[in-house]
Each structure stands twice: as C-alpha cells, then as structure tokens.
PDB file of N, CA and C in Angstrom:
ATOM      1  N   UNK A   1      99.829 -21.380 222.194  1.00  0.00           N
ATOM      2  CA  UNK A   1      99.690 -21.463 223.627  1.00  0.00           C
ATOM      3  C   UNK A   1      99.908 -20.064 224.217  1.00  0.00           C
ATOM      4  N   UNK A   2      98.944 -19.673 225.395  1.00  0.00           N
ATOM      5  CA  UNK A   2      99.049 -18.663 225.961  1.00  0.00           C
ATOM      6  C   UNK A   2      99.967 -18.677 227.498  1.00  0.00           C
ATOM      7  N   UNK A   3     100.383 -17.423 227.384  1.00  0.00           N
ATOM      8  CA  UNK A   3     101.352 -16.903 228.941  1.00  0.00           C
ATOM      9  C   UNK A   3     100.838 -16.171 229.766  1.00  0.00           C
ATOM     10  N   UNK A   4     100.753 -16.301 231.249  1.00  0.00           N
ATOM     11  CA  UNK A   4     100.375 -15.524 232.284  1.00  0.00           C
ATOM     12  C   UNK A   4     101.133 -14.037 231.829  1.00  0.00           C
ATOM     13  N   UNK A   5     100.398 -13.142 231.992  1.00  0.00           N
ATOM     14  CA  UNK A   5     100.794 -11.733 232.052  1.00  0.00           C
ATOM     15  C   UNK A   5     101.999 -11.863 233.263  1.00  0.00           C
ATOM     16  N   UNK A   6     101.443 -12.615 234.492  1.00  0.00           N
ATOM     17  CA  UNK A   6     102.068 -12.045 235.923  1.00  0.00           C
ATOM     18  C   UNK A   6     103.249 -12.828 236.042  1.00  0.00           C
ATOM     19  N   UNK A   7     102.915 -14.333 235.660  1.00  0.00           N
ATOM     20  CA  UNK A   7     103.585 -15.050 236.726  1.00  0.00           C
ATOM     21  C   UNK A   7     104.498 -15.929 235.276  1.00  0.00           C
ATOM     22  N   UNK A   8     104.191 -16.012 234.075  1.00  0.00           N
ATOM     23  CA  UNK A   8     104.329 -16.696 232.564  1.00  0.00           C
ATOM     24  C   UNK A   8     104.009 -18.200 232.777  1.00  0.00           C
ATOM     25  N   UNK A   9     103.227 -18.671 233.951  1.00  0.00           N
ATOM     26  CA  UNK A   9     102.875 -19.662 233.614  1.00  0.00           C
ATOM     27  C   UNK A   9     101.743 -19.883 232.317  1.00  0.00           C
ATOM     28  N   UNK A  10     101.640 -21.157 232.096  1.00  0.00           N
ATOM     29  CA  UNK A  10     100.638 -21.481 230.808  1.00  0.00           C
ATOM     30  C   UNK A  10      99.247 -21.601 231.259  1.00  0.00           C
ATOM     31  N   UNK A  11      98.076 -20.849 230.237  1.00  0.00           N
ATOM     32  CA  UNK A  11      97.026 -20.602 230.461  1.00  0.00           C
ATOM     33  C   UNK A  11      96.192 -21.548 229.682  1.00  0.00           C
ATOM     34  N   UNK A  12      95.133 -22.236 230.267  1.00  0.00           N
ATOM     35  CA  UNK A  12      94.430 -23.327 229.705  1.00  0.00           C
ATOM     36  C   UNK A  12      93.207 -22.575 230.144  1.00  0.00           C
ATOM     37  N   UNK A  13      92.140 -22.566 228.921  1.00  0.00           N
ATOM     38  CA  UNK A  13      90.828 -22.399 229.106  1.00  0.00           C
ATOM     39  C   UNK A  13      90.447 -21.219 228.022  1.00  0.00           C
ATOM     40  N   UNK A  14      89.501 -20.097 227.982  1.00  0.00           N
ATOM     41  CA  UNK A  14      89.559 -19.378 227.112  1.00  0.00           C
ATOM     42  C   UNK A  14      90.401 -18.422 226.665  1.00  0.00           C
ATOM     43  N   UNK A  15      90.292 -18.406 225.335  1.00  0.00           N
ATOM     44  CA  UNK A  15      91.428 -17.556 224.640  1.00  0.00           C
ATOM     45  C   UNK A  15      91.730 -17.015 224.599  1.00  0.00           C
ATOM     46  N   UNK A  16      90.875 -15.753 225.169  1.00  0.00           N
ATOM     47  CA  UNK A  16      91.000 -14.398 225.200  1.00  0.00           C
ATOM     48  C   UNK A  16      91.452 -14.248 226.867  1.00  0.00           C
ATOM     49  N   UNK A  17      92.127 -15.071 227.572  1.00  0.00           N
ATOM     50  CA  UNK A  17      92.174 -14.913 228.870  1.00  0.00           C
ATOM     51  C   UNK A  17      93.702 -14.826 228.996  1.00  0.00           C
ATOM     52  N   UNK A  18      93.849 -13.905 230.126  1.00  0.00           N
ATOM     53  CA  UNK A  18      95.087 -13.282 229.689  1.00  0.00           C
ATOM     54  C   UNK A  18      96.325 -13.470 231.482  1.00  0.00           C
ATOM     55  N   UNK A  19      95.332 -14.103 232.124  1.00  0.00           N
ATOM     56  CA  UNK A  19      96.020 -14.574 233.425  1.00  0.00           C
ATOM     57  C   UNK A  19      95.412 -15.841 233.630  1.00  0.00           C
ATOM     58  N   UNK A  20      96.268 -16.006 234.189  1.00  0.00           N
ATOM     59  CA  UNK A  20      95.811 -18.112 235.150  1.00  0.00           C
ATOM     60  C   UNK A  20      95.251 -17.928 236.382  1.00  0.00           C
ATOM     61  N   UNK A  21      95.323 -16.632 237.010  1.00  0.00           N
ATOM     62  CA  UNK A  21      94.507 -16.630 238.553  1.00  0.00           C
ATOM     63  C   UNK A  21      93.905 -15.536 238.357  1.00  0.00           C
ATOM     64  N   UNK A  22      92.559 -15.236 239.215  1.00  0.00           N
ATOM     65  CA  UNK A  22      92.648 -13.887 239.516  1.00  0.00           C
ATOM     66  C   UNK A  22      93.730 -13.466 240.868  1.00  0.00           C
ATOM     67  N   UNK A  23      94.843 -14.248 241.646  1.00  0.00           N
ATOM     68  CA  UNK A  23      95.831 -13.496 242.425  1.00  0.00           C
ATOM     69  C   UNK A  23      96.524 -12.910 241.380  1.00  0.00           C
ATOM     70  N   UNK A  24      96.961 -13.504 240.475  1.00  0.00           N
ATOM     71  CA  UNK A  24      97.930 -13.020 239.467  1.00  0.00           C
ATOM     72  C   UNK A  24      97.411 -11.760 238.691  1.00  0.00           C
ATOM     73  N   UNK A  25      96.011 -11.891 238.294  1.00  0.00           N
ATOM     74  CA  UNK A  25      95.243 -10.704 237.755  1.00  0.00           C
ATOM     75  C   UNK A  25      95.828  -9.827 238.928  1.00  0.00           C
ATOM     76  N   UNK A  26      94.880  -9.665 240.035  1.00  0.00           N
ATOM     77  CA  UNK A  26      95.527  -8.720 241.012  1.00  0.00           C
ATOM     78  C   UNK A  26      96.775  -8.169 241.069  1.00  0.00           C
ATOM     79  N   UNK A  27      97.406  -8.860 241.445  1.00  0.00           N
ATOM     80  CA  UNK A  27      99.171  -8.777 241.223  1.00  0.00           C
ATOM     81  C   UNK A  27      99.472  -8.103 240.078  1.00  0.00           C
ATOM     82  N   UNK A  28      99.307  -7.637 238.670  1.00  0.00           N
ATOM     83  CA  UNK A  28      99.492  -7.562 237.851  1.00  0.00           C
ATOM     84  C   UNK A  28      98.848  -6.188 237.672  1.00  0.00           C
ATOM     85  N   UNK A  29      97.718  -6.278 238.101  1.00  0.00           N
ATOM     86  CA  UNK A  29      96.818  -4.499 237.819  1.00  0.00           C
ATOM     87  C   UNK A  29      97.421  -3.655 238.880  1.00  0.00           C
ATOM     88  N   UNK A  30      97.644  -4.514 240.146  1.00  0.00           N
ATOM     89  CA  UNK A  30      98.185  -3.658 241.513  1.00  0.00           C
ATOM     90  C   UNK A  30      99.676  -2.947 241.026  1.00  0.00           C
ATOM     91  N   UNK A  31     100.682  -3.720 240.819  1.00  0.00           N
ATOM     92  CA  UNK A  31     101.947  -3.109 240.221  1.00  0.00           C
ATOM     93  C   UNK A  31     101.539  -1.655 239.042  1.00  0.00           C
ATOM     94  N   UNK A  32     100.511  -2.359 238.227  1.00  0.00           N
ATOM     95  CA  UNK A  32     100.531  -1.381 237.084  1.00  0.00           C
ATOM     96  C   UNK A  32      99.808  -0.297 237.241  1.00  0.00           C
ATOM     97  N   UNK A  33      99.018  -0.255 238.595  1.00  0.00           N
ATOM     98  CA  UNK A  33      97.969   1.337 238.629  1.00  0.00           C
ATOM     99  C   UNK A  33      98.853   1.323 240.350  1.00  0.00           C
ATOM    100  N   UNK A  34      99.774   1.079 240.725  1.00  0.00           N
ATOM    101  CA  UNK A  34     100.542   1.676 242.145  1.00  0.00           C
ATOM    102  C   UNK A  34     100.845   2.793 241.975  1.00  0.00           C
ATOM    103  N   UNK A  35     102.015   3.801 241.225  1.00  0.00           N
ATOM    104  CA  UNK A  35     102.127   4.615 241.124  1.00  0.00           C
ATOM    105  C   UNK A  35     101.022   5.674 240.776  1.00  0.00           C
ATOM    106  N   UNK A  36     100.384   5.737 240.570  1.00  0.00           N
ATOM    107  CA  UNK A  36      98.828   6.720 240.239  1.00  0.00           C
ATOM    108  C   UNK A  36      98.080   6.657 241.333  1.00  0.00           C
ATOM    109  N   UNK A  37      98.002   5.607 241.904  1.00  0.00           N
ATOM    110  CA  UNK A  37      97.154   5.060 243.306  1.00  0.00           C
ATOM    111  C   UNK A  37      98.258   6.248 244.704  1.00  0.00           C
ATOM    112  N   UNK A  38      99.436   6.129 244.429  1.00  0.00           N
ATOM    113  CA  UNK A  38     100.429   6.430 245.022  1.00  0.00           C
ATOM    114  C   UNK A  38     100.049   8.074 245.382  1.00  0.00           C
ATOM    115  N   UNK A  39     100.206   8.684 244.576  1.00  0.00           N
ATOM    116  CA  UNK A  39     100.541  10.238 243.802  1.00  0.00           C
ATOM    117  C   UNK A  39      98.834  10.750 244.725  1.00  0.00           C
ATOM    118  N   UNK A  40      97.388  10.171 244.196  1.00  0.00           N
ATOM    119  CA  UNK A  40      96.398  10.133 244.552  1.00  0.00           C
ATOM    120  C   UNK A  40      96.357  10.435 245.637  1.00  0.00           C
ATOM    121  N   UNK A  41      96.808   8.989 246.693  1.00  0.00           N
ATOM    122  CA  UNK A  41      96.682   8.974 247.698  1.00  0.00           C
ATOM    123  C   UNK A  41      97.440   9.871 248.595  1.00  0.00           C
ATOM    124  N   UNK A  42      99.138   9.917 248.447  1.00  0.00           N
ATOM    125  CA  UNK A  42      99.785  11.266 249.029  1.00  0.00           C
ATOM    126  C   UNK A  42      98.980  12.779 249.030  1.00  0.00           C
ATOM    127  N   UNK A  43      98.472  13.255 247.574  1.00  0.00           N
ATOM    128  CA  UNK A  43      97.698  14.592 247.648  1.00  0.00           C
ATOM    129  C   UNK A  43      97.065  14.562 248.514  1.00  0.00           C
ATOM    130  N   UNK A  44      95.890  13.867 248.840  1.00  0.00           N
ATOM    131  CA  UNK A  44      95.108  13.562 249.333  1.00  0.00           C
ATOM    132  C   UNK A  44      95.158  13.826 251.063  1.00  0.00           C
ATOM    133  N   UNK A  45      96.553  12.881 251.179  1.00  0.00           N
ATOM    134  CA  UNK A  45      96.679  12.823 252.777  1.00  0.00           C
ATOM    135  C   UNK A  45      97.348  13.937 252.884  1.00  0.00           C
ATOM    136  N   UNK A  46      98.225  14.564 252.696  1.00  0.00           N
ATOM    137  CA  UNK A  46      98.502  16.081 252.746  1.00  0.00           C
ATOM    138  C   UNK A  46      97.202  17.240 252.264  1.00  0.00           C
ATOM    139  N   UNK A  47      96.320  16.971 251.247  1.00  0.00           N
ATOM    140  CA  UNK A  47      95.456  18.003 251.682  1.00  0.00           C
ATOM    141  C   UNK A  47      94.701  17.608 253.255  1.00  0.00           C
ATOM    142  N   UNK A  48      94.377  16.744 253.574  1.00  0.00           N
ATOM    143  CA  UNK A  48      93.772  16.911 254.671  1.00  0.00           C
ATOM    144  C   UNK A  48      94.190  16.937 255.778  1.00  0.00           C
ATOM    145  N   UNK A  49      95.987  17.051 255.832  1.00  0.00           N
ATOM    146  CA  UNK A  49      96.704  17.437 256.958  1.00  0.00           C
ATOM    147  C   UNK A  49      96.819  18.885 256.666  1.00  0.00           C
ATOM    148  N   UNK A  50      97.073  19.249 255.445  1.00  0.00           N
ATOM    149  CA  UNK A  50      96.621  21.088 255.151  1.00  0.00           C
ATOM    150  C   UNK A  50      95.670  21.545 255.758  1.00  0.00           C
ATOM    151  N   UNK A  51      94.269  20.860 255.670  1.00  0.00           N
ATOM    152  CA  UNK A  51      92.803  21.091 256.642  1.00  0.00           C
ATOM    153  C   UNK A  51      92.450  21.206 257.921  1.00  0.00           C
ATOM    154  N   UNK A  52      93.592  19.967 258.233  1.00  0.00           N
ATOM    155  CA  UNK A  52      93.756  19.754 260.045  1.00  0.00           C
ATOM    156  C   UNK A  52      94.600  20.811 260.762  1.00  0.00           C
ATOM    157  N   UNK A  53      95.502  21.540 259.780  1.00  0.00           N
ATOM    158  CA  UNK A  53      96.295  22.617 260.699  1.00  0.00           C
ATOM    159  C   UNK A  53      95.421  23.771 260.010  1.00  0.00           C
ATOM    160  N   UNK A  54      94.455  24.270 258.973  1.00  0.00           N
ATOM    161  CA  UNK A  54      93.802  25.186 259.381  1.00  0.00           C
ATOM    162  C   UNK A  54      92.295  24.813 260.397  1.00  0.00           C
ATOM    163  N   UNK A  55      91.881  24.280 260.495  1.00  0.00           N
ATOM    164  CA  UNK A  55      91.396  23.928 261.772  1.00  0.00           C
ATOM    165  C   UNK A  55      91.602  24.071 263.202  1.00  0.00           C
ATOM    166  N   UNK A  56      92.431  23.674 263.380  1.00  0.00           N
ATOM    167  CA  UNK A  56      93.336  23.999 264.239  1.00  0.00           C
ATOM    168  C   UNK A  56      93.893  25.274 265.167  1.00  0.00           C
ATOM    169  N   UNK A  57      94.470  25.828 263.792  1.00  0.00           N
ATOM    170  CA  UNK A  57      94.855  27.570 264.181  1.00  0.00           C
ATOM    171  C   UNK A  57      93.892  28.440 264.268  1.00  0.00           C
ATOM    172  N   UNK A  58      91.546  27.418 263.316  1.00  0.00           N
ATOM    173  CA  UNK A  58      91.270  29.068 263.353  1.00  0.00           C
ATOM    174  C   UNK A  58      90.301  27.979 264.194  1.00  0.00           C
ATOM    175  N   UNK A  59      89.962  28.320 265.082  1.00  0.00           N
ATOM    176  CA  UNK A  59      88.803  27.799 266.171  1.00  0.00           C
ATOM    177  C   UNK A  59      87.623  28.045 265.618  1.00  0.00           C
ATOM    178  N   UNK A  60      87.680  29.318 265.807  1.00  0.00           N
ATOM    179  CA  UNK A  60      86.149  30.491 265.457  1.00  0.00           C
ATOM    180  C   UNK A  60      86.046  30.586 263.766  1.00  0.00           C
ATOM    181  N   UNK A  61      85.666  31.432 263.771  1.00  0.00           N
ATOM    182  CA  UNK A  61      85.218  31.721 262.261  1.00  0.00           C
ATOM    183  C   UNK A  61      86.438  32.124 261.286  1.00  0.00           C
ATOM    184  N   UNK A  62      87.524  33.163 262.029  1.00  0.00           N
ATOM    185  CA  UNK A  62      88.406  33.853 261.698  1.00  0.00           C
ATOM    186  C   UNK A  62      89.415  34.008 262.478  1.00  0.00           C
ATOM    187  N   UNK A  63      90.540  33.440 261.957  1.00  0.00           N
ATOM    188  CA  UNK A  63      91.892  33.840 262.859  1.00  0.00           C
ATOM    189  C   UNK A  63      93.334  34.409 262.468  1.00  0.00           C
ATOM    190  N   UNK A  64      94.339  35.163 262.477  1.00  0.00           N
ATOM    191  CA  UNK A  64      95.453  35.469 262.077  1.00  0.00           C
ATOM    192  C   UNK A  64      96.901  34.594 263.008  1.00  0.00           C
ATOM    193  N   UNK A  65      97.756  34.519 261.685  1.00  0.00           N
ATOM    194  CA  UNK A  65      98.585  33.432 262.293  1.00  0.00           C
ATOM    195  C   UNK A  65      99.570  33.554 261.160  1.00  0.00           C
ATOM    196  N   UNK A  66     100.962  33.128 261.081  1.00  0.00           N
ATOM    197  CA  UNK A  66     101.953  33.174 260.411  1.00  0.00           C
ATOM    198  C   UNK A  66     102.606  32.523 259.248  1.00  0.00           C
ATOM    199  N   UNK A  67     103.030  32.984 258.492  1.00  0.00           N
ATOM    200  CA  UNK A  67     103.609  31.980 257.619  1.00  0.00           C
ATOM    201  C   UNK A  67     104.848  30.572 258.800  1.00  0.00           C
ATOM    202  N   UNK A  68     105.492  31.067 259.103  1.00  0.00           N
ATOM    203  CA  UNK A  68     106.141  30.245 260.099  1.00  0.00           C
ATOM    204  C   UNK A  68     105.139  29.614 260.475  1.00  0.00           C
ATOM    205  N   UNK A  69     104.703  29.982 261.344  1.00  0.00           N
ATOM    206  CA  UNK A  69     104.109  28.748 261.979  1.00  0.00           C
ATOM    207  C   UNK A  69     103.035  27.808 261.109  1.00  0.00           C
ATOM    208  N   UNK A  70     102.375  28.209 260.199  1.00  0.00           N
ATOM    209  CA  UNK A  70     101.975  27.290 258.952  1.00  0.00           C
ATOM    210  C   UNK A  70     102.901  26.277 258.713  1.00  0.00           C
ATOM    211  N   UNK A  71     104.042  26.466 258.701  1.00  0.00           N
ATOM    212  CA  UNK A  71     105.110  25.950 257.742  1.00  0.00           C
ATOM    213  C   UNK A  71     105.679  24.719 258.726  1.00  0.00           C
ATOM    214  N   UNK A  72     105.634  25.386 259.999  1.00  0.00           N
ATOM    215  CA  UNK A  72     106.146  24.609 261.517  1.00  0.00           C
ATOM    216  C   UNK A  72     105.306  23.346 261.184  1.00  0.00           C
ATOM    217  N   UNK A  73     104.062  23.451 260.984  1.00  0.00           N
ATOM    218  CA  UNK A  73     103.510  22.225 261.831  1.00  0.00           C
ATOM    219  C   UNK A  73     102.881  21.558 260.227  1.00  0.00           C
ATOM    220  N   UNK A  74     103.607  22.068 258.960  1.00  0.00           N
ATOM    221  CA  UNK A  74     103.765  20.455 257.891  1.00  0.00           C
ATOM    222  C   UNK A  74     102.528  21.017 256.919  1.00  0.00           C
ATOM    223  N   UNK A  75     102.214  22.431 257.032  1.00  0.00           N
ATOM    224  CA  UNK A  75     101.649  22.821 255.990  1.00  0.00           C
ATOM    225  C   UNK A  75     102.262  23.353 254.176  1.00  0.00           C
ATOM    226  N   UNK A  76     101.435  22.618 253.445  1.00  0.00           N
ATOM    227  CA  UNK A  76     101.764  22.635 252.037  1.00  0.00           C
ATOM    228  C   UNK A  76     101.475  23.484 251.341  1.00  0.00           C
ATOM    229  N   UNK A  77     101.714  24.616 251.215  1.00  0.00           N
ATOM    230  CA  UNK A  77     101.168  26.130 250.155  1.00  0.00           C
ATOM    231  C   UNK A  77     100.698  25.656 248.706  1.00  0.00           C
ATOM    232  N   UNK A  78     101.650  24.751 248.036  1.00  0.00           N
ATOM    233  CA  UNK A  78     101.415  24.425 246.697  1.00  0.00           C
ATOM    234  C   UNK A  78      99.865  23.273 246.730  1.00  0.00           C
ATOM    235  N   UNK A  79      99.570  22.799 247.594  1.00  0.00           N
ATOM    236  CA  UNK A  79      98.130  22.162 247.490  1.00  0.00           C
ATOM    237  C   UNK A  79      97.075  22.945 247.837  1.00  0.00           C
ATOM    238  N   UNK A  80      96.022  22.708 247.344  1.00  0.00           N
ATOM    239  CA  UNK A  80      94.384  23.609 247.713  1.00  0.00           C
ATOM    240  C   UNK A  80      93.076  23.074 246.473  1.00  0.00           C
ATOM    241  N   UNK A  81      92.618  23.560 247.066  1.00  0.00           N
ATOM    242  CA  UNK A  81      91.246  22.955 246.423  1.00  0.00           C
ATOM    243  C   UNK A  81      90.289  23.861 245.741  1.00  0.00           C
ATOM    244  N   UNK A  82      90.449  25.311 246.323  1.00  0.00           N
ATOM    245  CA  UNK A  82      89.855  25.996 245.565  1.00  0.00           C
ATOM    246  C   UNK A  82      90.247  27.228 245.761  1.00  0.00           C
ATOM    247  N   UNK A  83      90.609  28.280 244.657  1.00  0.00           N
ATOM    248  CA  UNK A  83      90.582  29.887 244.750  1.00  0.00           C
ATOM    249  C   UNK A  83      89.422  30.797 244.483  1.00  0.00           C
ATOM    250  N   UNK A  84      89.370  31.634 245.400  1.00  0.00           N
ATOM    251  CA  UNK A  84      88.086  32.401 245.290  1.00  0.00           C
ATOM    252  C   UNK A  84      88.398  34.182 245.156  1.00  0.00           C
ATOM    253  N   UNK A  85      88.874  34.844 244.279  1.00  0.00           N
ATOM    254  CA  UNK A  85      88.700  36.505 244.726  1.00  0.00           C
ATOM    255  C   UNK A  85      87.775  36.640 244.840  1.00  0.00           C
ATOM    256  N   UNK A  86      87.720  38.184 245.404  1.00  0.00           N
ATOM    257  CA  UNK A  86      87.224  38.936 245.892  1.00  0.00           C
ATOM    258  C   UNK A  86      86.326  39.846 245.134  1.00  0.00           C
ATOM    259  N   UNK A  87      85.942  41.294 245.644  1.00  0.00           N
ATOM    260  CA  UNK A  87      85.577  42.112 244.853  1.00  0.00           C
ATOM    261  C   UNK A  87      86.759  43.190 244.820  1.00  0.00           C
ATOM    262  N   UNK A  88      87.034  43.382 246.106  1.00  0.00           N
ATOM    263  CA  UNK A  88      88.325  44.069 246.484  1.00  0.00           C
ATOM    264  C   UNK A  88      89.557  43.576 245.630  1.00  0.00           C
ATOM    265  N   UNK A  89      89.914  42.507 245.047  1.00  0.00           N
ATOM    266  CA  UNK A  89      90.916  42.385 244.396  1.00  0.00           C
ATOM    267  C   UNK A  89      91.371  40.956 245.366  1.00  0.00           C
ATOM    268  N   UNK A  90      91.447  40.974 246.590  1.00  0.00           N
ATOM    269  CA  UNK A  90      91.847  39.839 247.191  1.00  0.00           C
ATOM    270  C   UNK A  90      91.620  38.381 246.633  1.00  0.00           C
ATOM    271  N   UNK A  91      92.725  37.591 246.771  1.00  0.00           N
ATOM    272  CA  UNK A  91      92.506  36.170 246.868  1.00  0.00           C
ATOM    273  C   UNK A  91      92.527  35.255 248.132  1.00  0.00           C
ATOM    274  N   UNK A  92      91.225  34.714 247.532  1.00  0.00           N
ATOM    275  CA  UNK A  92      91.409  33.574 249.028  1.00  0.00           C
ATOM    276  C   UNK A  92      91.846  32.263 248.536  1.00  0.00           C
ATOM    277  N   UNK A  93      92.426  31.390 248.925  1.00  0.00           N
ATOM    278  CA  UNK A  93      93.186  30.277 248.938  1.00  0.00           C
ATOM    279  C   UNK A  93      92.568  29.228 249.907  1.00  0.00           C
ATOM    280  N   UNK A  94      91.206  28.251 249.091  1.00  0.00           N
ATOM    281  CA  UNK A  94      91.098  27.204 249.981  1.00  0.00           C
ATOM    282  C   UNK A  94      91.535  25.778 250.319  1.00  0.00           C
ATOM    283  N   UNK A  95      91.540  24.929 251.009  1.00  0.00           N
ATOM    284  CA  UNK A  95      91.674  23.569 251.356  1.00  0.00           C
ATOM    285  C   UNK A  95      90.303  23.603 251.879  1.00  0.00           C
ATOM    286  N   UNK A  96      89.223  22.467 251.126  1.00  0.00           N
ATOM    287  CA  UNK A  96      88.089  22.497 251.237  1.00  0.00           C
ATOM    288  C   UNK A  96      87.023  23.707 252.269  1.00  0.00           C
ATOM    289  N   UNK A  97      87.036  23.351 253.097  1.00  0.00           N
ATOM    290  CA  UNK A  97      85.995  24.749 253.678  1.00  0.00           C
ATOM    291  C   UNK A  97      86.890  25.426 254.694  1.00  0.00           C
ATOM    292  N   UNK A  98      88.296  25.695 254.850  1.00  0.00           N
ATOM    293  CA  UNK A  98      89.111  25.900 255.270  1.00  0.00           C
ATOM    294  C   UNK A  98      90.219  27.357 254.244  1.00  0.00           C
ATOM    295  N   UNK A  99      89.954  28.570 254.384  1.00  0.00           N
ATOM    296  CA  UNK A  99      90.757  29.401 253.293  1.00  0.00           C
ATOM    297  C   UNK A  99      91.450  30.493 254.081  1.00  0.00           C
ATOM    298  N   UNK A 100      92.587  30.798 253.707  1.00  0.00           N
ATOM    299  CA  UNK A 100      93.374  31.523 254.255  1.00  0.00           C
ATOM    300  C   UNK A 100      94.030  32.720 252.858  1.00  0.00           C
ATOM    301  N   UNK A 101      94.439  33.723 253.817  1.00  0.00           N
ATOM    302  CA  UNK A 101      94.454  34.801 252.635  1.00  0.00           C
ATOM    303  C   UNK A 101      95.922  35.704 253.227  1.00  0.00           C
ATOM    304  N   UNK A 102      96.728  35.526 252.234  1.00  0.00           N
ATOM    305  CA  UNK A 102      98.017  36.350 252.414  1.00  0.00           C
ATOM    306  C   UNK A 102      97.766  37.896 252.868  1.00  0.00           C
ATOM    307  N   UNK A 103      98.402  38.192 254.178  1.00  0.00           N
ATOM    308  CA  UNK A 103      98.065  39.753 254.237  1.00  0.00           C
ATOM    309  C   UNK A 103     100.014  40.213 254.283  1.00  0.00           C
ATOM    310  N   UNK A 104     100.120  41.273 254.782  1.00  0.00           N
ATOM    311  CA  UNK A 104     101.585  41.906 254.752  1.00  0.00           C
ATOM    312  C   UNK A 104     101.899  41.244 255.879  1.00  0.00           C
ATOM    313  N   UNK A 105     103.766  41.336 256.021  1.00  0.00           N
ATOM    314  CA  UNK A 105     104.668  40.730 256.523  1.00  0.00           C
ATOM    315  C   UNK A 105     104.723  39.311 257.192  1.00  0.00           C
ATOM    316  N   UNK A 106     104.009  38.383 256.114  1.00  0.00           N
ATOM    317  CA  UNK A 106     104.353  37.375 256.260  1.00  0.00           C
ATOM    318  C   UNK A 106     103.160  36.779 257.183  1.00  0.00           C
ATOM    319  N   UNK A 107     102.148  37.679 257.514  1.00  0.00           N
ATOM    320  CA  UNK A 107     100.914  37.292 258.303  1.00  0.00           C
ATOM    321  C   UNK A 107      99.761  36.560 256.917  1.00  0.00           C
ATOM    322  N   UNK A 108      99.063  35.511 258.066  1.00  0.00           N
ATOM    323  CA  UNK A 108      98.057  35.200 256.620  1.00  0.00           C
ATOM    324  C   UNK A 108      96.334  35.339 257.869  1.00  0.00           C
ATOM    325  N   UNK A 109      95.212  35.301 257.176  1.00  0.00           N
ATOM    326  CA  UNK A 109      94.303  35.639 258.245  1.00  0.00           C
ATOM    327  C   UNK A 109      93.721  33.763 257.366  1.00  0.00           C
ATOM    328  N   UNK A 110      93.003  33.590 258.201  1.00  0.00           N
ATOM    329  CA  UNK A 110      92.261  31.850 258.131  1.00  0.00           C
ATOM    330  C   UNK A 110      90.951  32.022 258.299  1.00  0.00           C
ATOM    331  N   UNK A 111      90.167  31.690 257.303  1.00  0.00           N
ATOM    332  CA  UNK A 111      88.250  31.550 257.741  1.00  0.00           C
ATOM    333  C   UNK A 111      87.957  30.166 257.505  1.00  0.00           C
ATOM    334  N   UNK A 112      86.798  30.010 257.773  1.00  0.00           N
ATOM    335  CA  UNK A 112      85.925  28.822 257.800  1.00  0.00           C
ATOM    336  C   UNK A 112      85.246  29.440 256.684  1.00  0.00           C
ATOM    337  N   UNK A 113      84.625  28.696 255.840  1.00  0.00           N
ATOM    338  CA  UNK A 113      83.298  28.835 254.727  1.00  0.00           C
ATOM    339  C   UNK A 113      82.528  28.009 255.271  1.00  0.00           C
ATOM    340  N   UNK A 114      81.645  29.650 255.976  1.00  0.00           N
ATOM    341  CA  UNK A 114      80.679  28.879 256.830  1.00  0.00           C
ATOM    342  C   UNK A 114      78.765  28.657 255.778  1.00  0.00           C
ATOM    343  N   UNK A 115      78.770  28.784 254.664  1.00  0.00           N
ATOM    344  CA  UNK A 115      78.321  28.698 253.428  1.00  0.00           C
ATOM    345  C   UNK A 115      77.641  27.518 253.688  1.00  0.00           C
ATOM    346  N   UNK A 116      76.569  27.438 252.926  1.00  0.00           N
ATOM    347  CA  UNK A 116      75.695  25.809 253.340  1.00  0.00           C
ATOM    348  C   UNK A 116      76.195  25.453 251.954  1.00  0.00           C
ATOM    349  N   UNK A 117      76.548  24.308 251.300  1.00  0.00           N
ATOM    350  CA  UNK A 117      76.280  24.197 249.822  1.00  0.00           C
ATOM    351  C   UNK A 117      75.049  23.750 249.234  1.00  0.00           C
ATOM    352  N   UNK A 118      74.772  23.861 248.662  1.00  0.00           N
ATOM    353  CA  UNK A 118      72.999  23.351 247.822  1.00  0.00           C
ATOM    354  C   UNK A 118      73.420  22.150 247.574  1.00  0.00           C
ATOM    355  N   UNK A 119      72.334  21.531 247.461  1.00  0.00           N
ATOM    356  CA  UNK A 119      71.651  20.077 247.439  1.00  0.00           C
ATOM    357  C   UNK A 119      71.923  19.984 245.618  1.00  0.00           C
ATOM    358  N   UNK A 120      73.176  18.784 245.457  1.00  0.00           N
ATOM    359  CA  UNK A 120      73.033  19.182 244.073  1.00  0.00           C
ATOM    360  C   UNK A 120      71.887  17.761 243.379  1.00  0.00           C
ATOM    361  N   UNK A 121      71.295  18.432 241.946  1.00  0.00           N
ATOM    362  CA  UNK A 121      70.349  17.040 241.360  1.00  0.00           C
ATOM    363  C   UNK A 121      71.263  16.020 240.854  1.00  0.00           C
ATOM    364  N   UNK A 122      70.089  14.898 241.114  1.00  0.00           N
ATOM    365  CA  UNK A 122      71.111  13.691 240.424  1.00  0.00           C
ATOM    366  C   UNK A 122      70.323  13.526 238.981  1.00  0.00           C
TER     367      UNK A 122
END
C-alpha cells in the first residue's frame, strides 16, 4: 500500500502515483521549490528597485550623483546585470539598460544604454 507524499493519507489507483490530490501535489512541490522561488524572486525585486533609483537620478542620458545618496534611497551595489569596460580602462556597472560608473570621491556618473538591441533569431 501506498502513502501521500503530503498529507500520508492512503493512495488508491495507479502505482506509480505518488499523491491522493493534486492540492496535496501542489502543497508538496510549493514547500519544496519555496526557497529557490524565494531567493529568485527577492533578486529580482531588488534589481528592479536598483533600476527604479537609476532612473530616477538620471532623467537625461547622463547624470552625476553620490554614493550616499544611492545608498539613501535602497540601492544594492552587490546586484547588476551586466559589466562592460571600456577602452580607456573604465568599468561600467549595469542594472539592465541603466549603468553607472565609479568616478573619485565617492561620486558615481549614471547613463542610459541608449543602444537598440538586434532582433535576435529563433
């Protein structure tokens, strides 16, 4: 005789079946992929609150603005989406089309990638 994964009630019907409901299926995959779902979803909503405060600070194409005040309004340094140098040696530091670039005393300058991307094939 077989046992519910979720709930240990007894399972009648095929053999290879490994829950008595699909709620219990649910219940059972939901607990076991939460934490991954979790982790996912946090990056996620912090990169795009990373996006919303460079937005924000650069209106135009290009703007200069502070580490402080980055930091003020819940921006995350350790998240980004993409690094790009330079030729000059510089690094830029993006959150999707949003990149900002460390200059001296604690100033950082902010662009838009105003870049079309190509049409990729399927």
């Amino acid at each position: 005789m077989k046992y519910c994964l979720e709930c240990g009630s007894t399972i009648m019907g095929r053999a290879d079946k490994k829950f008595c409901s699909d709620m219990c299926r649910n219940a059972y995959n939901n607990k076991i992929n939460s934490y991954s779902y979790n982790v996912v979803r946090n990056t996620n909503n912090q990169l795009r609150r990373n996006r919303r405060i460079l937005e924000e600070l650069c209106p135009d194409d290009k703007a200069k603005t502070t580490k402080n005040t980055l930091l003020a309004k819940g921006f995350d340094f350790t998240l980004l989406t993409s690094v790009r140098p330079t030729q000059k040696g510089n690094v830029y530091y993006f959150v999707y089309d949003y990149g900002y670039l460390e200059l001296d005393n604690d100033f950082y300058l902010i662009v838009k990638d105003t870049r079309t991307r190509p049409e990729r094939d399927v």
